[in-house]
Protein backbone atom coordinates (compact mmCIF):
# COMPACT_ATOMS: atom_id res chain seq x y z
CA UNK A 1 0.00 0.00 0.00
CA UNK A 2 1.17 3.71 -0.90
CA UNK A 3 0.46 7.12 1.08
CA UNK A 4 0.83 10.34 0.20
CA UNK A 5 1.86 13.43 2.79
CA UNK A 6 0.63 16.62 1.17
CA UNK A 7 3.17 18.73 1.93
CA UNK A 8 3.40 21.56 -0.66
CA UNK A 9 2.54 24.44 1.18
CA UNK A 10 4.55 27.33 2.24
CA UNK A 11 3.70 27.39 5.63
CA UNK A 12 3.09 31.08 6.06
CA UNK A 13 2.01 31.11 9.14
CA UNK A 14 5.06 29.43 10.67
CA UNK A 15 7.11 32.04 9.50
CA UNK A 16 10.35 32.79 10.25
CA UNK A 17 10.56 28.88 11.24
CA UNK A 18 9.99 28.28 7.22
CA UNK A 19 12.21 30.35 5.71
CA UNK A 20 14.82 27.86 4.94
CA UNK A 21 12.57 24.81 5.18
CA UNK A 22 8.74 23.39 4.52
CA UNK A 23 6.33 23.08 7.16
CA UNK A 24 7.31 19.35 7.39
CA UNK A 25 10.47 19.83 9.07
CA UNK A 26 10.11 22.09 11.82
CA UNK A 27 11.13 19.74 14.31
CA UNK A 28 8.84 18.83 17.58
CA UNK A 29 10.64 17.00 20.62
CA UNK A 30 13.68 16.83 18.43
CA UNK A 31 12.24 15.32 15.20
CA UNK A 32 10.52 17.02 12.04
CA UNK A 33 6.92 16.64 11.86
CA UNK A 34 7.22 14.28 8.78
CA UNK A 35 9.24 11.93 10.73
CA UNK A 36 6.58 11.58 13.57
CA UNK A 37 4.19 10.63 10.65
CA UNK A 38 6.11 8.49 8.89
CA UNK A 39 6.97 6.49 11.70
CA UNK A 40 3.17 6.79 12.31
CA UNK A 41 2.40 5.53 8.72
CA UNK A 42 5.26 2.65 8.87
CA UNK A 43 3.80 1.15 12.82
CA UNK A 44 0.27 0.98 11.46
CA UNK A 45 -0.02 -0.27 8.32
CA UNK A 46 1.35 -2.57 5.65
CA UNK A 47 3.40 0.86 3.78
CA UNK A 48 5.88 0.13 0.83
CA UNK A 49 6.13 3.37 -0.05
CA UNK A 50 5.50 6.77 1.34
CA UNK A 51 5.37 9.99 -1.59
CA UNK A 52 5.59 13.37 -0.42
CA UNK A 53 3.70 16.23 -2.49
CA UNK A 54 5.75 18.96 -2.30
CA UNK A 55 7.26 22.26 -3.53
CA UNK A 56 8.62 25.19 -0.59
CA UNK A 57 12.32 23.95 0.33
CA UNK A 58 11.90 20.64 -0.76
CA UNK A 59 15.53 19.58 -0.69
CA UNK A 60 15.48 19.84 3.38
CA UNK A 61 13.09 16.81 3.02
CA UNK A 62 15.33 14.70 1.11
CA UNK A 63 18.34 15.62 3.08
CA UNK A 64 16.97 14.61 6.04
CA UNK A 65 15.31 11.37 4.99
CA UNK A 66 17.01 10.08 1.39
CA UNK A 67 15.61 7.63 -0.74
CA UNK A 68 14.25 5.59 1.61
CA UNK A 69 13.83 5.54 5.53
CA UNK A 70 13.55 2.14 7.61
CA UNK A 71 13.71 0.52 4.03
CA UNK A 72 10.71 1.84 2.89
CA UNK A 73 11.02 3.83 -0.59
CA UNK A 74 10.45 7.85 -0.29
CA UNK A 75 9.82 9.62 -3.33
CA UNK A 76 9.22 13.18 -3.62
CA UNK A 77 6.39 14.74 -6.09
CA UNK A 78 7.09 18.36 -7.02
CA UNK A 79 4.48 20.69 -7.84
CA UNK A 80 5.72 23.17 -10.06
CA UNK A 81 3.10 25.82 -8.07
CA UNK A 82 0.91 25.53 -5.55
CA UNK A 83 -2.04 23.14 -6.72
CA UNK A 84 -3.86 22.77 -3.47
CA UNK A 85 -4.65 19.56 -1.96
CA UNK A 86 -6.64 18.18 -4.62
CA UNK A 87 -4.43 19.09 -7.05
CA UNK A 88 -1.43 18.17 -5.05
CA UNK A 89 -3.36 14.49 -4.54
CA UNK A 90 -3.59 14.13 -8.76
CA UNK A 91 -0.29 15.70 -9.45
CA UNK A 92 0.61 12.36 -7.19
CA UNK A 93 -1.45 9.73 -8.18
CA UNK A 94 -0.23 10.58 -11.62
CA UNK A 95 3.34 10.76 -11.21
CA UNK A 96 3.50 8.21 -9.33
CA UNK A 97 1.12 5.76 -11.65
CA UNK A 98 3.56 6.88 -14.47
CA UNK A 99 6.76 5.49 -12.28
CA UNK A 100 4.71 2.12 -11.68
CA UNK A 101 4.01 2.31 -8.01
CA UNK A 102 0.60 0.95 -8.46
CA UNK A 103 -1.17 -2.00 -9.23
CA UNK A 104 -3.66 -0.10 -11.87
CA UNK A 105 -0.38 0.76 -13.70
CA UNK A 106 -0.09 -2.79 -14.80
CA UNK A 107 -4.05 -4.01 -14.46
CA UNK A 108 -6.46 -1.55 -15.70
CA UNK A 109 -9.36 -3.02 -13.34
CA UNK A 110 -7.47 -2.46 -10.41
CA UNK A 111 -7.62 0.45 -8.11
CA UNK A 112 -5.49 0.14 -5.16
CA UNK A 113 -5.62 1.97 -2.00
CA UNK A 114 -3.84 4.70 -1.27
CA UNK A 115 -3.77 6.84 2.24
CA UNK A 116 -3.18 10.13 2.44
CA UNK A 117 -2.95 13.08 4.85
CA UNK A 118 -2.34 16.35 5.37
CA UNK A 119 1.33 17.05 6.29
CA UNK A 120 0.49 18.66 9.61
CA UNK A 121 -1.58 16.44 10.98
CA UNK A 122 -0.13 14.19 14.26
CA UNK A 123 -1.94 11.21 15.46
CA UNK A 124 -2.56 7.65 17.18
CA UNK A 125 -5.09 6.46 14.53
CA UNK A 126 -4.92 2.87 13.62
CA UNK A 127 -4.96 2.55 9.97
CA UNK A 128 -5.78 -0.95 9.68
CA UNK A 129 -9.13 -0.09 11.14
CA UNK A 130 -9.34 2.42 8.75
CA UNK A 131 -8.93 0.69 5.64
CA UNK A 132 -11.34 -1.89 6.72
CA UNK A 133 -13.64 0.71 7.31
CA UNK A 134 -12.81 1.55 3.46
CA UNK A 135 -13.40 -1.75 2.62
CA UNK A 136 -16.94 -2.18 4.03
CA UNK A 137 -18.13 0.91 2.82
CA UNK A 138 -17.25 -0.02 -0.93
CA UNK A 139 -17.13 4.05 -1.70
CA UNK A 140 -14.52 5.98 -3.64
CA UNK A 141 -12.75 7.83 -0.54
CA UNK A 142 -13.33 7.31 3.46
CA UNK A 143 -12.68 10.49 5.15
CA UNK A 144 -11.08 10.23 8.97
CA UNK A 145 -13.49 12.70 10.82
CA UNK A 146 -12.75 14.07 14.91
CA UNK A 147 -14.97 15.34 16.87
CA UNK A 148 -14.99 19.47 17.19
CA UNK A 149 -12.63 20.46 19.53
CA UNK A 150 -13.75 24.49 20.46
CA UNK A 151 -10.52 26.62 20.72
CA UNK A 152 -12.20 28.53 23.55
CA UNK A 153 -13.07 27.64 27.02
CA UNK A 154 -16.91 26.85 27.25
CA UNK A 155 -19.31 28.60 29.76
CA UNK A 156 -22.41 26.58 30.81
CA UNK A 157 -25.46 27.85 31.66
CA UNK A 158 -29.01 26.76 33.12
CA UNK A 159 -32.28 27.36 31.77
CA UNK A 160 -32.37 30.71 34.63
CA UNK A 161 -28.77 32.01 32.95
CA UNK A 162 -26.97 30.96 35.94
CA UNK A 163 -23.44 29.67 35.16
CA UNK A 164 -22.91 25.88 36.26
CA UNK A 165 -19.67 25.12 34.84
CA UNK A 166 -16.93 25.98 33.17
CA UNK A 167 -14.68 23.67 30.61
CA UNK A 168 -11.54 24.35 29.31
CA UNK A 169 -11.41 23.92 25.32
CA UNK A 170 -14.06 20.91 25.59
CA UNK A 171 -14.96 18.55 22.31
CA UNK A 172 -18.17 18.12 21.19
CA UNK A 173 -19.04 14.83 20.31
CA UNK A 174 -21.73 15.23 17.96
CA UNK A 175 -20.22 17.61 16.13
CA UNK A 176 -17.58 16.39 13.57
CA UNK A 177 -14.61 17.69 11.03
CA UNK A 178 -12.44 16.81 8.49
CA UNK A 179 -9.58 14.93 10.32
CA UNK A 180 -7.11 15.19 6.74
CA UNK A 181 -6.58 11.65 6.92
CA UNK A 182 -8.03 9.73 3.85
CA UNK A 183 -8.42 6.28 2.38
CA UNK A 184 -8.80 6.64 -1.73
CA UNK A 185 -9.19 4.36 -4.51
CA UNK A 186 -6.04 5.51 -6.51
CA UNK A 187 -7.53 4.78 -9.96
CA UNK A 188 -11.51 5.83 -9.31
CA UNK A 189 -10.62 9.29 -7.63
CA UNK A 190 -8.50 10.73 -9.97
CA UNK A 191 -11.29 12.10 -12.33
CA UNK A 192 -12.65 13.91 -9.24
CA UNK A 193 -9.96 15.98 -8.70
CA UNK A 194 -8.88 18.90 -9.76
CA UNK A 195 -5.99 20.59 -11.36
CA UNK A 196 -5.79 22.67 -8.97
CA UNK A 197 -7.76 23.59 -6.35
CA UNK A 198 -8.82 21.83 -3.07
CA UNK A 199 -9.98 18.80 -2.39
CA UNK A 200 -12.04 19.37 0.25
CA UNK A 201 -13.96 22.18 -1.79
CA UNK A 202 -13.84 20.87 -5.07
CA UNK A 203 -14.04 16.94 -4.87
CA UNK A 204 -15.60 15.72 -1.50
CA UNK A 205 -19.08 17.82 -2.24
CA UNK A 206 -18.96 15.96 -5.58
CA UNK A 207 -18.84 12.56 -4.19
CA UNK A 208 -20.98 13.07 -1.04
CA UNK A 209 -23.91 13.60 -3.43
CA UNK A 210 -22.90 10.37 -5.02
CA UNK A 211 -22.98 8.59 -2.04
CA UNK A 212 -19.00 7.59 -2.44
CA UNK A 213 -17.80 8.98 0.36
CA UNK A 214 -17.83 7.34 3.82
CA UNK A 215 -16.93 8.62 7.21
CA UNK A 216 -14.57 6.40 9.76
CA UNK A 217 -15.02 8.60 12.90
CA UNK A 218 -11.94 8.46 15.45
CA UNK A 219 -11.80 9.72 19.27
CA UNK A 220 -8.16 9.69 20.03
CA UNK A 221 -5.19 11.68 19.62
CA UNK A 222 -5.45 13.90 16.49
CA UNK A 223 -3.94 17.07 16.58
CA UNK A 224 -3.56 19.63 13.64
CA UNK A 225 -0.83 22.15 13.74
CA UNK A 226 -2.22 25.62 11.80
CA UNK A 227 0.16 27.88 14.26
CA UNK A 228 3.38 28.01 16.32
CA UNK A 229 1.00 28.11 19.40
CA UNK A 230 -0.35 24.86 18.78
CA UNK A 231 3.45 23.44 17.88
CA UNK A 232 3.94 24.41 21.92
CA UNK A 233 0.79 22.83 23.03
CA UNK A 234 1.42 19.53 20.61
CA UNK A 235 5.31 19.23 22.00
CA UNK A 236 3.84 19.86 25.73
CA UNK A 237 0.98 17.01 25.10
CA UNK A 238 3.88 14.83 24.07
CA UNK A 239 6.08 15.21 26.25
CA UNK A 240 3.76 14.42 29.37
CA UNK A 241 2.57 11.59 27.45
CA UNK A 242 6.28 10.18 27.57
CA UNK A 243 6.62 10.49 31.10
CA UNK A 244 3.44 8.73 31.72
């Protein structure tokens, strides 16, 4: 099986942290973000080969990991511009269908899995529950969903406006998004996607009015890091999870 880290972006809002490097490498408890999901990738699942999207400082990524790390093949998909994720996802699939890497390269029936996530996303997710998720729900693309997680302390109050309780950043359980992890059929998605343009705008309303794409809803440690502030938080939750 193949995945894909989407990891084209420029990372403005890290800046100065990526001025001499993507997003990818900023490094949390002394290793680069890519490395925690790759390892990630490599403990849950049966990977042969992990393909990075990418295009801002690009080289730092194959300095740091080569051709291959732990024996598993890296290869590393420029995008000439930014193409957003959906276009960074078919920029992919194609380059890397064109090198061989999948099975529909040589079979024209088959459509192999492929997993893919955005390249700041850090997790505990088992991917072989995942992909037999996929697997049941015999749809195009299964979308790893978390519950809302409110970036502000909640107040709560009764029916006579008293307060009762206060909780610090809770989740809300019946309330879901887009976790940016995602099992697709490599050969069935690609005429969904766009050139350019994202895939979350462009080719997931597409399909959910086809009834092709499935959720796999997951409660445990998914963190997504849009800011330097959450880097802190992520590299505090870590650490005290290490010590524990």
């Amino acid at each position: 099986m193949k995945a894909i880290i989407l990891a084209g972006g420029q990372g403005l809002r890290f800046r100065p942290l990526t001025d001499d490097k993507p997003k990818a490498m900023i490094p949390i408890n002394g290793k680069p973000i890519a490395e925690h999901q790759i390892n990630w990738l490599l403990q849950n699942s049966n990977v042969d080969l992990i393909a990075f999207s990418c295009g801002h400082k690009w080289e730092k990524l194959k300095e740091h990991f080569g051709d291959q790390y732990k024996g598993v093949p890296i290869r590393y998909l420029l995008e000439d511009k930014a193409l957003g994720t959906g276009g960074g996802i078919k920029n992919a699939l194609r380059k890397m269908s064109a090198h061989g890497d999948f099975l529909s390269s040589q079979k024209n029936d088959a459509d192999e899995t492929v997993i893919v996530t955005n390249g700041d996303i850090l997790t505990d997710l088992d991917l072989s529950r995942l992909l037999e998720s996929h697997r049941q729900s015999r749809t195009i693309a299964t979308m790893v969903v978390v519950p809302y997680r409110s970036q502000f302390g909640v107040v709560r109050i009764d029916k006579l406006r008293m307060v009762r309780k206060f909780e610090e950043k809770p989740e809300f359980l019946d309330a879901w998004i887009n976790g940016g992890i995602y099992a697709l059929n490599s050969r069935s998605i690609e005429r969904f996607l766009p050139e350019e343009g994202d895939i979350e705008r462009e080719t997931f309303p597409e399909l959910s009015t086809r009834g092709e794409i499935a959720a796999h809803p997951f409660y445990g440690f998914w963190r997504a890091l849009d800011s330097i502030k959450d880097l802190k938080s992520v590299q505090q939750e870590l650490t005290l999870s290490l010590k524990h």
